[in-house]
C-alpha atoms as a PDB file:
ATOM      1  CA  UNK A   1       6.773 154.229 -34.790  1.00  0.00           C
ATOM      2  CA  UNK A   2       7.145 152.323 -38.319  1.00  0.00           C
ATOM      3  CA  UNK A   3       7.563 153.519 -41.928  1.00  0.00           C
ATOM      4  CA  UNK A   4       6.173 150.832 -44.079  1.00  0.00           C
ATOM      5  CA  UNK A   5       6.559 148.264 -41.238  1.00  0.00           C
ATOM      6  CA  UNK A   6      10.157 149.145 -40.240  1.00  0.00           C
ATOM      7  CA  UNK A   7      11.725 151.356 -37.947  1.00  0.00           C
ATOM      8  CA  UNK A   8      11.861 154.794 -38.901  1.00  0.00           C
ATOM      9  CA  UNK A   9      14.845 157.466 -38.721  1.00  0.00           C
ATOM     10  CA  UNK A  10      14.937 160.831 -38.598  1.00  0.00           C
ATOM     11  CA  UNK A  11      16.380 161.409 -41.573  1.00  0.00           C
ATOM     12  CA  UNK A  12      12.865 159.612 -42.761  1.00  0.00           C
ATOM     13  CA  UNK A  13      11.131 161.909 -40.720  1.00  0.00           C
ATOM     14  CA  UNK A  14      12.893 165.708 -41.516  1.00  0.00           C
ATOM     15  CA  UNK A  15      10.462 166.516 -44.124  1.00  0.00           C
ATOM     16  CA  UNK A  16       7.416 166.116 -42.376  1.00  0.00           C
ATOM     17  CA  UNK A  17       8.940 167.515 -39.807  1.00  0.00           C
ATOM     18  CA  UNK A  18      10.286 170.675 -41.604  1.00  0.00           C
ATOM     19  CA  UNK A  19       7.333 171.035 -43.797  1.00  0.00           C
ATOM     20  CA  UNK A  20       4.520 169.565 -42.397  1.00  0.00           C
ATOM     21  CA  UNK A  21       2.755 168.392 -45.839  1.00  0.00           C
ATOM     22  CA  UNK A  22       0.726 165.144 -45.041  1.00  0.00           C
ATOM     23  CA  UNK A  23      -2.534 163.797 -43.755  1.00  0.00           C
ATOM     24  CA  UNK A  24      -3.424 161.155 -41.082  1.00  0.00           C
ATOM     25  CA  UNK A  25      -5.749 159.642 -39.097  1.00  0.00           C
ATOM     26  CA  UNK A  26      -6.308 158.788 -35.568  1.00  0.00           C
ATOM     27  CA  UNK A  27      -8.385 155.139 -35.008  1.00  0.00           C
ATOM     28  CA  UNK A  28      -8.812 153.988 -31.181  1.00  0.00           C
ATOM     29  CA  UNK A  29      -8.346 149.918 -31.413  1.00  0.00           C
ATOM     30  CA  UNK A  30      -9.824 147.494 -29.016  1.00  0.00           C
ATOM     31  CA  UNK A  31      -9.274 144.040 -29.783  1.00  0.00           C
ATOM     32  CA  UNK A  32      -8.095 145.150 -32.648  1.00  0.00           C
ATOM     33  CA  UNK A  33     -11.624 146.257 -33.837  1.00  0.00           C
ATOM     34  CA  UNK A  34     -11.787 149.935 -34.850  1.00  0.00           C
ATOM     35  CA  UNK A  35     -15.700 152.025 -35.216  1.00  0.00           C
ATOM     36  CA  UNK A  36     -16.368 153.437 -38.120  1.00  0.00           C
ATOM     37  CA  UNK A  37     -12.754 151.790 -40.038  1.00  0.00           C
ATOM     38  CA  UNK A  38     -14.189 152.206 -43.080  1.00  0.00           C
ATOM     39  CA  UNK A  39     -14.705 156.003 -42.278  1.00  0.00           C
ATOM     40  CA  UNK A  40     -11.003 155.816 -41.462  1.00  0.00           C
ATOM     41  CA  UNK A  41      -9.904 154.493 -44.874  1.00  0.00           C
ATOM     42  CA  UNK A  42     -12.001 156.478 -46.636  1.00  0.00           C
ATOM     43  CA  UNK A  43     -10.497 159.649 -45.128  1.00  0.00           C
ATOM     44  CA  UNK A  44      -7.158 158.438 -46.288  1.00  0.00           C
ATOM     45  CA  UNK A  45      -7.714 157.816 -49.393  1.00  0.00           C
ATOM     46  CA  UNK A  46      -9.795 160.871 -50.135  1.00  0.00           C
ATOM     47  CA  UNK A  47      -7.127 162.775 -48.302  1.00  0.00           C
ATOM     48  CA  UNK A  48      -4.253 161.531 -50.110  1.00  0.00           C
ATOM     49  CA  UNK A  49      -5.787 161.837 -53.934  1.00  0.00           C
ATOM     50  CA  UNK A  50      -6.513 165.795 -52.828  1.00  0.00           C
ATOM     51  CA  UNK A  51      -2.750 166.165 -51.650  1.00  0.00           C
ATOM     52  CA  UNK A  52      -0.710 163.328 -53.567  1.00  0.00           C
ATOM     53  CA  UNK A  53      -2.803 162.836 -56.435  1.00  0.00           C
ATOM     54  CA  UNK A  54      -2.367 159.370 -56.026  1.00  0.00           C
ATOM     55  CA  UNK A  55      -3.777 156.039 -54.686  1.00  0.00           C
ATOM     56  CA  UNK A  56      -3.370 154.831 -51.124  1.00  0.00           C
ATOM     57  CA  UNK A  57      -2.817 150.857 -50.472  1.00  0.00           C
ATOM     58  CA  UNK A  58      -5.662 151.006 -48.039  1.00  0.00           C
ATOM     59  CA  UNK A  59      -5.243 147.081 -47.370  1.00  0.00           C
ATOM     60  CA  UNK A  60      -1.567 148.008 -46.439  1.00  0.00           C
ATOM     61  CA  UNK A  61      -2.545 150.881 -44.326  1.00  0.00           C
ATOM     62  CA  UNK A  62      -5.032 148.084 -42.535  1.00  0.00           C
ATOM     63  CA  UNK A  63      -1.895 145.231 -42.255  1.00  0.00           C
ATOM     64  CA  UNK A  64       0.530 148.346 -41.269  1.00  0.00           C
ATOM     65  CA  UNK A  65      -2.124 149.407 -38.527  1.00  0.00           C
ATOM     66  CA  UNK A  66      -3.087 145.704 -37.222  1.00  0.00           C
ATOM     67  CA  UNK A  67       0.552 145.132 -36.459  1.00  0.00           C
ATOM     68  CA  UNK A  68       1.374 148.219 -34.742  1.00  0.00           C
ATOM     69  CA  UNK A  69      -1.896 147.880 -32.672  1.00  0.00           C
ATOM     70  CA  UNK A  70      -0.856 144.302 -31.557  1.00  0.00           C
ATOM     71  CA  UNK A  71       2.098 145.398 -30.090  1.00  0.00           C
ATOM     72  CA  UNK A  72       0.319 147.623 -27.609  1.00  0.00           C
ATOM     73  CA  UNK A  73      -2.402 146.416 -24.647  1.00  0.00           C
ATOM     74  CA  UNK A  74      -6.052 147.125 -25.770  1.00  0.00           C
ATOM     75  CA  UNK A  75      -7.219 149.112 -25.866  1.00  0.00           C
ATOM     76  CA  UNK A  76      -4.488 151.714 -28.491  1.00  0.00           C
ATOM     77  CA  UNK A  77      -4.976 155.147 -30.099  1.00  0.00           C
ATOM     78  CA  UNK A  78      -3.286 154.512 -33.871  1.00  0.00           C
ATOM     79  CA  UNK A  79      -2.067 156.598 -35.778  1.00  0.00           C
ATOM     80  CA  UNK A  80      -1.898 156.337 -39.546  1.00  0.00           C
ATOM     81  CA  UNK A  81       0.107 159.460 -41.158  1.00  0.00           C
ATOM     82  CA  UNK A  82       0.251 159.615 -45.604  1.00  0.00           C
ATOM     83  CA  UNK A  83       3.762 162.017 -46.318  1.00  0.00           C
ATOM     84  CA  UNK A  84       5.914 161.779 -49.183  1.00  0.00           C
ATOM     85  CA  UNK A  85       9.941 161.820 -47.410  1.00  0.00           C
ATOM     86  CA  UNK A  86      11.460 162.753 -50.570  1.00  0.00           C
ATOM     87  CA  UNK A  87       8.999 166.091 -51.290  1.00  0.00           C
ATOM     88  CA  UNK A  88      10.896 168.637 -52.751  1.00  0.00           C
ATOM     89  CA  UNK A  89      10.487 172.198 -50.932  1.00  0.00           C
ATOM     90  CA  UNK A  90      10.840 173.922 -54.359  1.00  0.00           C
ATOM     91  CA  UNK A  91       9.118 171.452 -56.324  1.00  0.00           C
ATOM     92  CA  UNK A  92       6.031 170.007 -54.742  1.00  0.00           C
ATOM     93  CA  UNK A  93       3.932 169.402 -58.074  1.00  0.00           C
ATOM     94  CA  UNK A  94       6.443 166.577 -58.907  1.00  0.00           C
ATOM     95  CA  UNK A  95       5.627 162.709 -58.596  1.00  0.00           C
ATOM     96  CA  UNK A  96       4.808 162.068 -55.450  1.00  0.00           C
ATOM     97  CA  UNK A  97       5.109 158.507 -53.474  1.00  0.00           C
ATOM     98  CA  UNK A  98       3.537 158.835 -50.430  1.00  0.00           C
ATOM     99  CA  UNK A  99       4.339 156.678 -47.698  1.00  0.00           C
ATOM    100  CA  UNK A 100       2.209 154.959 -44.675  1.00  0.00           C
ATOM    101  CA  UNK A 101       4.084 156.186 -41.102  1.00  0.00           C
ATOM    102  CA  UNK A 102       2.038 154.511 -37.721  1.00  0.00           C
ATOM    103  CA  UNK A 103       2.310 155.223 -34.257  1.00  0.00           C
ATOM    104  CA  UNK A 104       0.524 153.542 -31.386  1.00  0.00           C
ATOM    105  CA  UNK A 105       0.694 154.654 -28.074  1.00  0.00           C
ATOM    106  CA  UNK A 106      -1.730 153.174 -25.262  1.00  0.00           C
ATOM    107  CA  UNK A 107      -5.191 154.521 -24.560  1.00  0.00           C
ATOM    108  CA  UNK A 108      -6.118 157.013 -22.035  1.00  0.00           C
ATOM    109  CA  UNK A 109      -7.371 155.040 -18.681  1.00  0.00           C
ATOM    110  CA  UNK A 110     -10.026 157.559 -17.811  1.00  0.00           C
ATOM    111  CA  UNK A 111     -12.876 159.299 -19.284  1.00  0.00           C
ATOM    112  CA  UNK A 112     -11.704 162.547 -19.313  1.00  0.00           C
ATOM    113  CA  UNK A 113     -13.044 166.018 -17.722  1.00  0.00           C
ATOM    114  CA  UNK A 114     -15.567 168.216 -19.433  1.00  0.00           C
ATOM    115  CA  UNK A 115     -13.904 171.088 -21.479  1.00  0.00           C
ATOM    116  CA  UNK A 116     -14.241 174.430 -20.614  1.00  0.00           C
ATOM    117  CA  UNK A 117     -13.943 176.394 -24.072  1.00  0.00           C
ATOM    118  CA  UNK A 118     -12.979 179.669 -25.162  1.00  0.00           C
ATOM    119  CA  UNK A 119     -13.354 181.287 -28.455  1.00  0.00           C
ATOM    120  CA  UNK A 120     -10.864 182.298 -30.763  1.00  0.00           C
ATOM    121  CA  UNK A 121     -11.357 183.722 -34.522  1.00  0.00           C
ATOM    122  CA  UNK A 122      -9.575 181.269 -36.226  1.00  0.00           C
ATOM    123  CA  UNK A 123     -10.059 179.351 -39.476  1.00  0.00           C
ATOM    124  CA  UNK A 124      -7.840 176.202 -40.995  1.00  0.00           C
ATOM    125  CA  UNK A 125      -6.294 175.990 -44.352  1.00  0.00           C
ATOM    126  CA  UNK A 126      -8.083 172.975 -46.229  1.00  0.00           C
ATOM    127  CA  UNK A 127     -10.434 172.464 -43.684  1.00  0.00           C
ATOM    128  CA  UNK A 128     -12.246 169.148 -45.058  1.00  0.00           C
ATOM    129  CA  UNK A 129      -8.290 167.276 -45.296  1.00  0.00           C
ATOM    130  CA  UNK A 130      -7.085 166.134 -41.625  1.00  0.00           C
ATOM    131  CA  UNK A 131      -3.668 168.043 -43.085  1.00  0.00           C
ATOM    132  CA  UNK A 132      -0.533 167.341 -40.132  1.00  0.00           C
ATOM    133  CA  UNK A 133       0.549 171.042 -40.637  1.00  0.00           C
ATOM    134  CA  UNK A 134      -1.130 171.863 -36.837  1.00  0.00           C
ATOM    135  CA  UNK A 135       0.598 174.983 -36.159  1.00  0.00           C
ATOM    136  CA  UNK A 136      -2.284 177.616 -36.580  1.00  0.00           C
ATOM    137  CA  UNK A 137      -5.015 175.132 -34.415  1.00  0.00           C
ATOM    138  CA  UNK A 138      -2.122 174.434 -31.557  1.00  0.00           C
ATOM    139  CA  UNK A 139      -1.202 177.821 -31.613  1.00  0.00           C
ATOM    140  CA  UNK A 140      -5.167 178.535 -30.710  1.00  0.00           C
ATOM    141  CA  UNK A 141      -5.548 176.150 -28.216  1.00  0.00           C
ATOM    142  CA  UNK A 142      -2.147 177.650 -26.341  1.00  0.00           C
ATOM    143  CA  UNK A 143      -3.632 181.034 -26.445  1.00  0.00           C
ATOM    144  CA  UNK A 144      -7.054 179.839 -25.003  1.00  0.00           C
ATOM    145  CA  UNK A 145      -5.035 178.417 -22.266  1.00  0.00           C
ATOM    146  CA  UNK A 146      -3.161 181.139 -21.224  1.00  0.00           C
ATOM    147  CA  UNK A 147      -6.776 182.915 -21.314  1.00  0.00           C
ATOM    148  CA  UNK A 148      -7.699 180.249 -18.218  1.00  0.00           C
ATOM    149  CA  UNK A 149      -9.461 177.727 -20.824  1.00  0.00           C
ATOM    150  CA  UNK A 150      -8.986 174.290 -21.421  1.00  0.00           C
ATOM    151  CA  UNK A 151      -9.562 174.667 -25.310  1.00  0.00           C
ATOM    152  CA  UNK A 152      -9.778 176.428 -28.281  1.00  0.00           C
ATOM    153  CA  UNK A 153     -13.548 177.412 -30.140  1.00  0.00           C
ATOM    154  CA  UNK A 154     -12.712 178.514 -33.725  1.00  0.00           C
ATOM    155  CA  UNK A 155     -15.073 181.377 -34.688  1.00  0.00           C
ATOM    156  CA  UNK A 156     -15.339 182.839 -38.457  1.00  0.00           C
ATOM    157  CA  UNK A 157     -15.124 186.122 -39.553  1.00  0.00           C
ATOM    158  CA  UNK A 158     -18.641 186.104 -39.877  1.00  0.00           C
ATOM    159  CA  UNK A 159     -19.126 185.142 -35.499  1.00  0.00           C
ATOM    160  CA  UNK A 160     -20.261 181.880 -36.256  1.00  0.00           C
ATOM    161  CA  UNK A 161     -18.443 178.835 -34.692  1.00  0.00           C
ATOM    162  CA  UNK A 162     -17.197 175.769 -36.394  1.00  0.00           C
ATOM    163  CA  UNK A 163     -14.843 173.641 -34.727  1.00  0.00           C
ATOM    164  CA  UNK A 164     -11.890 172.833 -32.172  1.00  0.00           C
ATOM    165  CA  UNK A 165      -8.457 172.113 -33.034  1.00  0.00           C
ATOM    166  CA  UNK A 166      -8.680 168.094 -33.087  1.00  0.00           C
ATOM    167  CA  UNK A 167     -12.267 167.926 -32.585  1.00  0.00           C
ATOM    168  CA  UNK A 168     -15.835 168.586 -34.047  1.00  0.00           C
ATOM    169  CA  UNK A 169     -18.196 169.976 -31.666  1.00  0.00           C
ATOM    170  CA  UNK A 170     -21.940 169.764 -31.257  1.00  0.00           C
ATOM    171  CA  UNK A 171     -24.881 171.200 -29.487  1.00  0.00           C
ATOM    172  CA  UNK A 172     -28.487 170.177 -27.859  1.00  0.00           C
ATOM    173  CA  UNK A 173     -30.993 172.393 -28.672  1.00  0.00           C
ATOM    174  CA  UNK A 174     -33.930 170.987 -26.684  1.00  0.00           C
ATOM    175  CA  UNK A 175     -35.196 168.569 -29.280  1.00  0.00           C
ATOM    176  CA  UNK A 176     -32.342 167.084 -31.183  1.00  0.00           C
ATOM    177  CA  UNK A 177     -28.866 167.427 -31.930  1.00  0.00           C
ATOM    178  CA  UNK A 178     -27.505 170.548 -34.181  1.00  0.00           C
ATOM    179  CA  UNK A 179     -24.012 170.655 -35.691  1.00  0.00           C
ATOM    180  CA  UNK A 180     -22.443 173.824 -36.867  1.00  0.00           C
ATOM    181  CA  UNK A 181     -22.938 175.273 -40.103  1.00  0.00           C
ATOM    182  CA  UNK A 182     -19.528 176.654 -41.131  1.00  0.00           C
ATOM    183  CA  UNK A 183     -16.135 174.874 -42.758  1.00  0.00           C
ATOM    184  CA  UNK A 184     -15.116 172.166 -40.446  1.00  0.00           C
ATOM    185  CA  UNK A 185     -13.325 168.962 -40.698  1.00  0.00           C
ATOM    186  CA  UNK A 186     -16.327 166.440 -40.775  1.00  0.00           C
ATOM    187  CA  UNK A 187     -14.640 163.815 -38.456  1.00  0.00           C
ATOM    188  CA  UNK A 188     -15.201 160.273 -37.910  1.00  0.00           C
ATOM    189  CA  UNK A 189     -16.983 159.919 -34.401  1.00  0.00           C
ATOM    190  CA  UNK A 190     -19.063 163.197 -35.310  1.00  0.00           C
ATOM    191  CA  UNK A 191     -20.294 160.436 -38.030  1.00  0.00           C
ATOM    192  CA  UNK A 192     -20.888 157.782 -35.701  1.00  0.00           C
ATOM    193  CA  UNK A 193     -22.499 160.152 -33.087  1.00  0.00           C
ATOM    194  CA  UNK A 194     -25.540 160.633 -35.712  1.00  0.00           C
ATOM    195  CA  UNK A 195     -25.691 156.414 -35.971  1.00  0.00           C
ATOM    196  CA  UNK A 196     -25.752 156.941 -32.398  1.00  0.00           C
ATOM    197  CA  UNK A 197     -28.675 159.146 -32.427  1.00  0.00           C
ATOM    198  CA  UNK A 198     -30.595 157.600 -35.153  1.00  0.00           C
ATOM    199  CA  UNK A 199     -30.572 154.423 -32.952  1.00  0.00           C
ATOM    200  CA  UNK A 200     -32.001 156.867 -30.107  1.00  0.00           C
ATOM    201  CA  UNK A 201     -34.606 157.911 -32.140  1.00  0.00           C
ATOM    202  CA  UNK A 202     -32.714 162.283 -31.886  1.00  0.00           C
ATOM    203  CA  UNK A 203     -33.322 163.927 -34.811  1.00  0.00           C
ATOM    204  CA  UNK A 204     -30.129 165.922 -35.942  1.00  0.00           C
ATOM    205  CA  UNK A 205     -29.129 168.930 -38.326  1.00  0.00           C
ATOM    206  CA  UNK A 206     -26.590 171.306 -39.568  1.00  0.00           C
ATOM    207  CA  UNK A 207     -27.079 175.404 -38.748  1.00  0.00           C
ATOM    208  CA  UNK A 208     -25.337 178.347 -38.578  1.00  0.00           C
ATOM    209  CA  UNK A 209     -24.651 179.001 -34.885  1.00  0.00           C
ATOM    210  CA  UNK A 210     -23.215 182.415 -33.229  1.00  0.00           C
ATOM    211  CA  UNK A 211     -21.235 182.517 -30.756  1.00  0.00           C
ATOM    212  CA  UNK A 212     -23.212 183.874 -28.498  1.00  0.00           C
ATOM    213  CA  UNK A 213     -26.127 181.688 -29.655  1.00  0.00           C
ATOM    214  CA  UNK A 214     -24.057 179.084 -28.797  1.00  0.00           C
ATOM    215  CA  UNK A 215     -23.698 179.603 -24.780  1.00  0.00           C
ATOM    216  CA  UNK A 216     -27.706 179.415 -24.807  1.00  0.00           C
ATOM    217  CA  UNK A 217     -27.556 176.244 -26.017  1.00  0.00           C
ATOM    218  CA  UNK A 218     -29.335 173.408 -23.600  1.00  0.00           C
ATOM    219  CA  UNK A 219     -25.831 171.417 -24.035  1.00  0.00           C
ATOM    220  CA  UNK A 220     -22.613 170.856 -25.990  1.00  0.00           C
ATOM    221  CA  UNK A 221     -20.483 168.296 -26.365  1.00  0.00           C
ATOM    222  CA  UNK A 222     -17.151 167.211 -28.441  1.00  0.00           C
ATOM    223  CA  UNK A 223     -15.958 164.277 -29.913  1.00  0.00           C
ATOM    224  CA  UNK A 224     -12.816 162.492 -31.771  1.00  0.00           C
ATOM    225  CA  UNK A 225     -11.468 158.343 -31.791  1.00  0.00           C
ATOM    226  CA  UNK A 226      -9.868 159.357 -27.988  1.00  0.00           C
ATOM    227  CA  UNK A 227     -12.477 160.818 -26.185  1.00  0.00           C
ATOM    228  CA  UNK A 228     -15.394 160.016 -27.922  1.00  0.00           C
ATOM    229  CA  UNK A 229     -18.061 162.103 -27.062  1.00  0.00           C
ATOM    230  CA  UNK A 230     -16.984 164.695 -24.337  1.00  0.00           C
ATOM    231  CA  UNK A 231     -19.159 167.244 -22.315  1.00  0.00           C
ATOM    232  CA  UNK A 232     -18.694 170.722 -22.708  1.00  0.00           C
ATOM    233  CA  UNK A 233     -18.864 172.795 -19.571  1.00  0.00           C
ATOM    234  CA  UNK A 234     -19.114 176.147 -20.747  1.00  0.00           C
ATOM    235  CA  UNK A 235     -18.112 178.650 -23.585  1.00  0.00           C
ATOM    236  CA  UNK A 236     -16.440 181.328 -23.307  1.00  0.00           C
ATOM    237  CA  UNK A 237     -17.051 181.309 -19.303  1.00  0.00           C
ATOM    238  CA  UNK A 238     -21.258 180.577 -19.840  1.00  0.00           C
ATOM    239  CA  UNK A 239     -22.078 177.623 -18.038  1.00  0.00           C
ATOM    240  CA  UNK A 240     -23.951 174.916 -20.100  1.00  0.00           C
ATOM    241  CA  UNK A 241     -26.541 172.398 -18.853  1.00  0.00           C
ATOM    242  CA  UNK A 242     -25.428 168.967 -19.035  1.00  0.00           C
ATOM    243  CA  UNK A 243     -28.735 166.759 -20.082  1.00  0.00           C
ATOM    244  CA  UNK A 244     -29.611 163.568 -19.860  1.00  0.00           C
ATOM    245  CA  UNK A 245     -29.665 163.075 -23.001  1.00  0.00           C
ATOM    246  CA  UNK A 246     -25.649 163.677 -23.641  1.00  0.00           C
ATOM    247  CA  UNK A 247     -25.372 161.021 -21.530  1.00  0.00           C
ATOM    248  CA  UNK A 248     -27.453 158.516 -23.496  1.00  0.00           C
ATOM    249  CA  UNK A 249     -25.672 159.555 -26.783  1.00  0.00           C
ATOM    250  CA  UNK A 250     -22.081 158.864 -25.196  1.00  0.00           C
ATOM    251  CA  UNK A 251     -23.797 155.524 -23.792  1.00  0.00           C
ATOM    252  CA  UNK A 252     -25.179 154.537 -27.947  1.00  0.00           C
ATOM    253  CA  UNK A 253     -21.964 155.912 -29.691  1.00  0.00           C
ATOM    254  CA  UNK A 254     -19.966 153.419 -27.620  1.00  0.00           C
ATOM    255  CA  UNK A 255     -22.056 150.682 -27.813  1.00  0.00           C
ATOM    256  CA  UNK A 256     -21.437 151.048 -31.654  1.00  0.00           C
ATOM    257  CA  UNK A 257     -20.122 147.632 -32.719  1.00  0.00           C
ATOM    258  CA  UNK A 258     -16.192 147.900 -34.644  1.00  0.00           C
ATOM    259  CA  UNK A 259     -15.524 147.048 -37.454  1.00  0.00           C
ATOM    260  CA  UNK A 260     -12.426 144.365 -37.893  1.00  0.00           C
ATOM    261  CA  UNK A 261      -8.892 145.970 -38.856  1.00  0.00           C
END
C-alpha cells in the first residue's frame, strides 16, 4: 500500500480510518490493461470534485496504479482510494488536498459461486459517489449472513430493490436485460455489461422492480471489476433460473478488450 508512490504510515492513514471521508475505485489489471479505465478515471474525478471540490491528477492516479499493479502477478485487483489526511473533523469545508492511496492485492483464482441473496431495507448516503464510509452496506451484508445468506439486497422504503453492498445487480426478463430503477451506484462493469449486450444483439432497460417481482424474474445476476458478472441463485430463498443467455453475457463482457493503464 502507497501514498503518492511511497510507503504509507498509519499516522497517514488515522483519518480515513477514523472518519471514513473519501472515494475509490476498484480496477482488475491483467497485463496491466484495465476494461472500461476510462470509466475508472472518470469516477474519480467526478467523485472527487463532488467531495473535494477539487481536481484529481488522473495521469498520476494512472502512473500511481501501473506501478503498484507491476509489483503483483497478473492478473491484480487495484485499488485507487482519493482522502484528504489532514481533514479537519470540525472543519471539513476548508481547503482540501486530496491525496491518491493504492493497494494491490492478487486476483481471485476461481470464478466464484453464485450468490444466494437476501433482502434488507437499506439505502446509502450519496449513492451515485463510491464514498469508503462502508459501515451501513457491511453492516447489511453481516445481517443477511447471520439470516443464512450469502449477501445483502438493498430494498427502498417504497419495496423496490436497487443494489448490493459492492455490487450492481441485474435481471433477465425473458427478452432482454432490465436494471433496477431506484438510487444505485451506477458501477463500471454494470457499464460494460450493456457493451456486452449490445455486441449480443440483448436489448436492455432501467425499471422499477419489487421485491417480490424480482424472485419471478427468468434470471439475475451481479457484477463489479472482481467478479465480473456473477449468477444469482435465488432471492430471498426463491430459486432463479439460470439461462443461457447469462452465460453468453459473462462470455462477451470478458471478451471486452482493456484499455492500457
Amino acid at each position: 500500500m502507497e501514498l503518492n508512490g511511497r510507503p504509507v504510515s498509519t499516522g497517514e492513514l488515522a483519518g480515513l480510518a477514523l472518519q471514513g471521508y473519501g472515494h475509490f475505485t476498484t480496477m482488475l489489471v491483467t497485463d496491466l490493461r484495465v476494461r472500461g479505465l476510462s470509466l475508472h478515471t472518470e469516477r474519480l474525478s467526478r467523485d472527487c470534485a463532488t467531495l473535494f471540490g477539487t481536481e484529481l491528477d488522473i495521469p498520476r492516479v494512472r502512473e500511481l496504479a501501473r506501478r503498484s499493479a507491476r509489483a503483483q502477478p497478473s492478473p491484480s485487483v487495484v485499488r485507487v482510494t482519493v482522502f484528504d489526511p489532514s481533514l479537519n473533523l470540525a472543519h471539513p469545508a476548508a481547503r482540501s488536498l486530496p491525496q491518491i492511496l493504492v493497494s494491490a492485492r492478487p486476483a481471485p483464482a476461481a470464478d466464484p459461486e453464485p450468490l444466494r441473496l437476501g433482502t434488507r431495507l437499506f439505502s446509502r448516503d450519496t449513492p451515485t459517489v463510491k464514498g469508503t464510509g462502508l459501515f451501513g452496506a457491511i453492516r447489511q451484508r453481516r445481517a443477511a449472513q447471520l439470516d443464512g445468506f450469502d449477501d445483502a439486497l438493498f430494498m427502498g422504503v417504497d419495496g423496490r430493490v436497487s443494489e448490493g453492498p459492492t455490487w450492481n445487480i441485474g435481471f433477465l426478463d425473458g427478452s432482454g436485460l432490465v436494471w433496477p430503477q431506484a438510487p444505485c451506484l451506477p458501477g463500471v462493469t454494470m457499464r460494460l455489461v450493456e457493451r456486452a449486450a449490445e455486441d449480443l444483439g440483448v436489448p436492455f432497460s432501467t425499471r422499477p422492480l419489487a421485491a417480490v417481482a424480482a424472485t419471478r424474474m427468468a434470471g439475475a445476476f451481479v457484477t463489479n471489476a472482481t467478479a465480473g458478472v456473477r449468477p444469482v441463485e435465488a432471492v430471498d430463498g426463491v430459486q432463479l433460473p439460470r439461462p443461457d443467455l447469462l452465460r453468453e453475457l459473462a462470455r462477451a463482457y470478458h471478451a471486452l478488450p482493456g484499455e492500457p493503464l
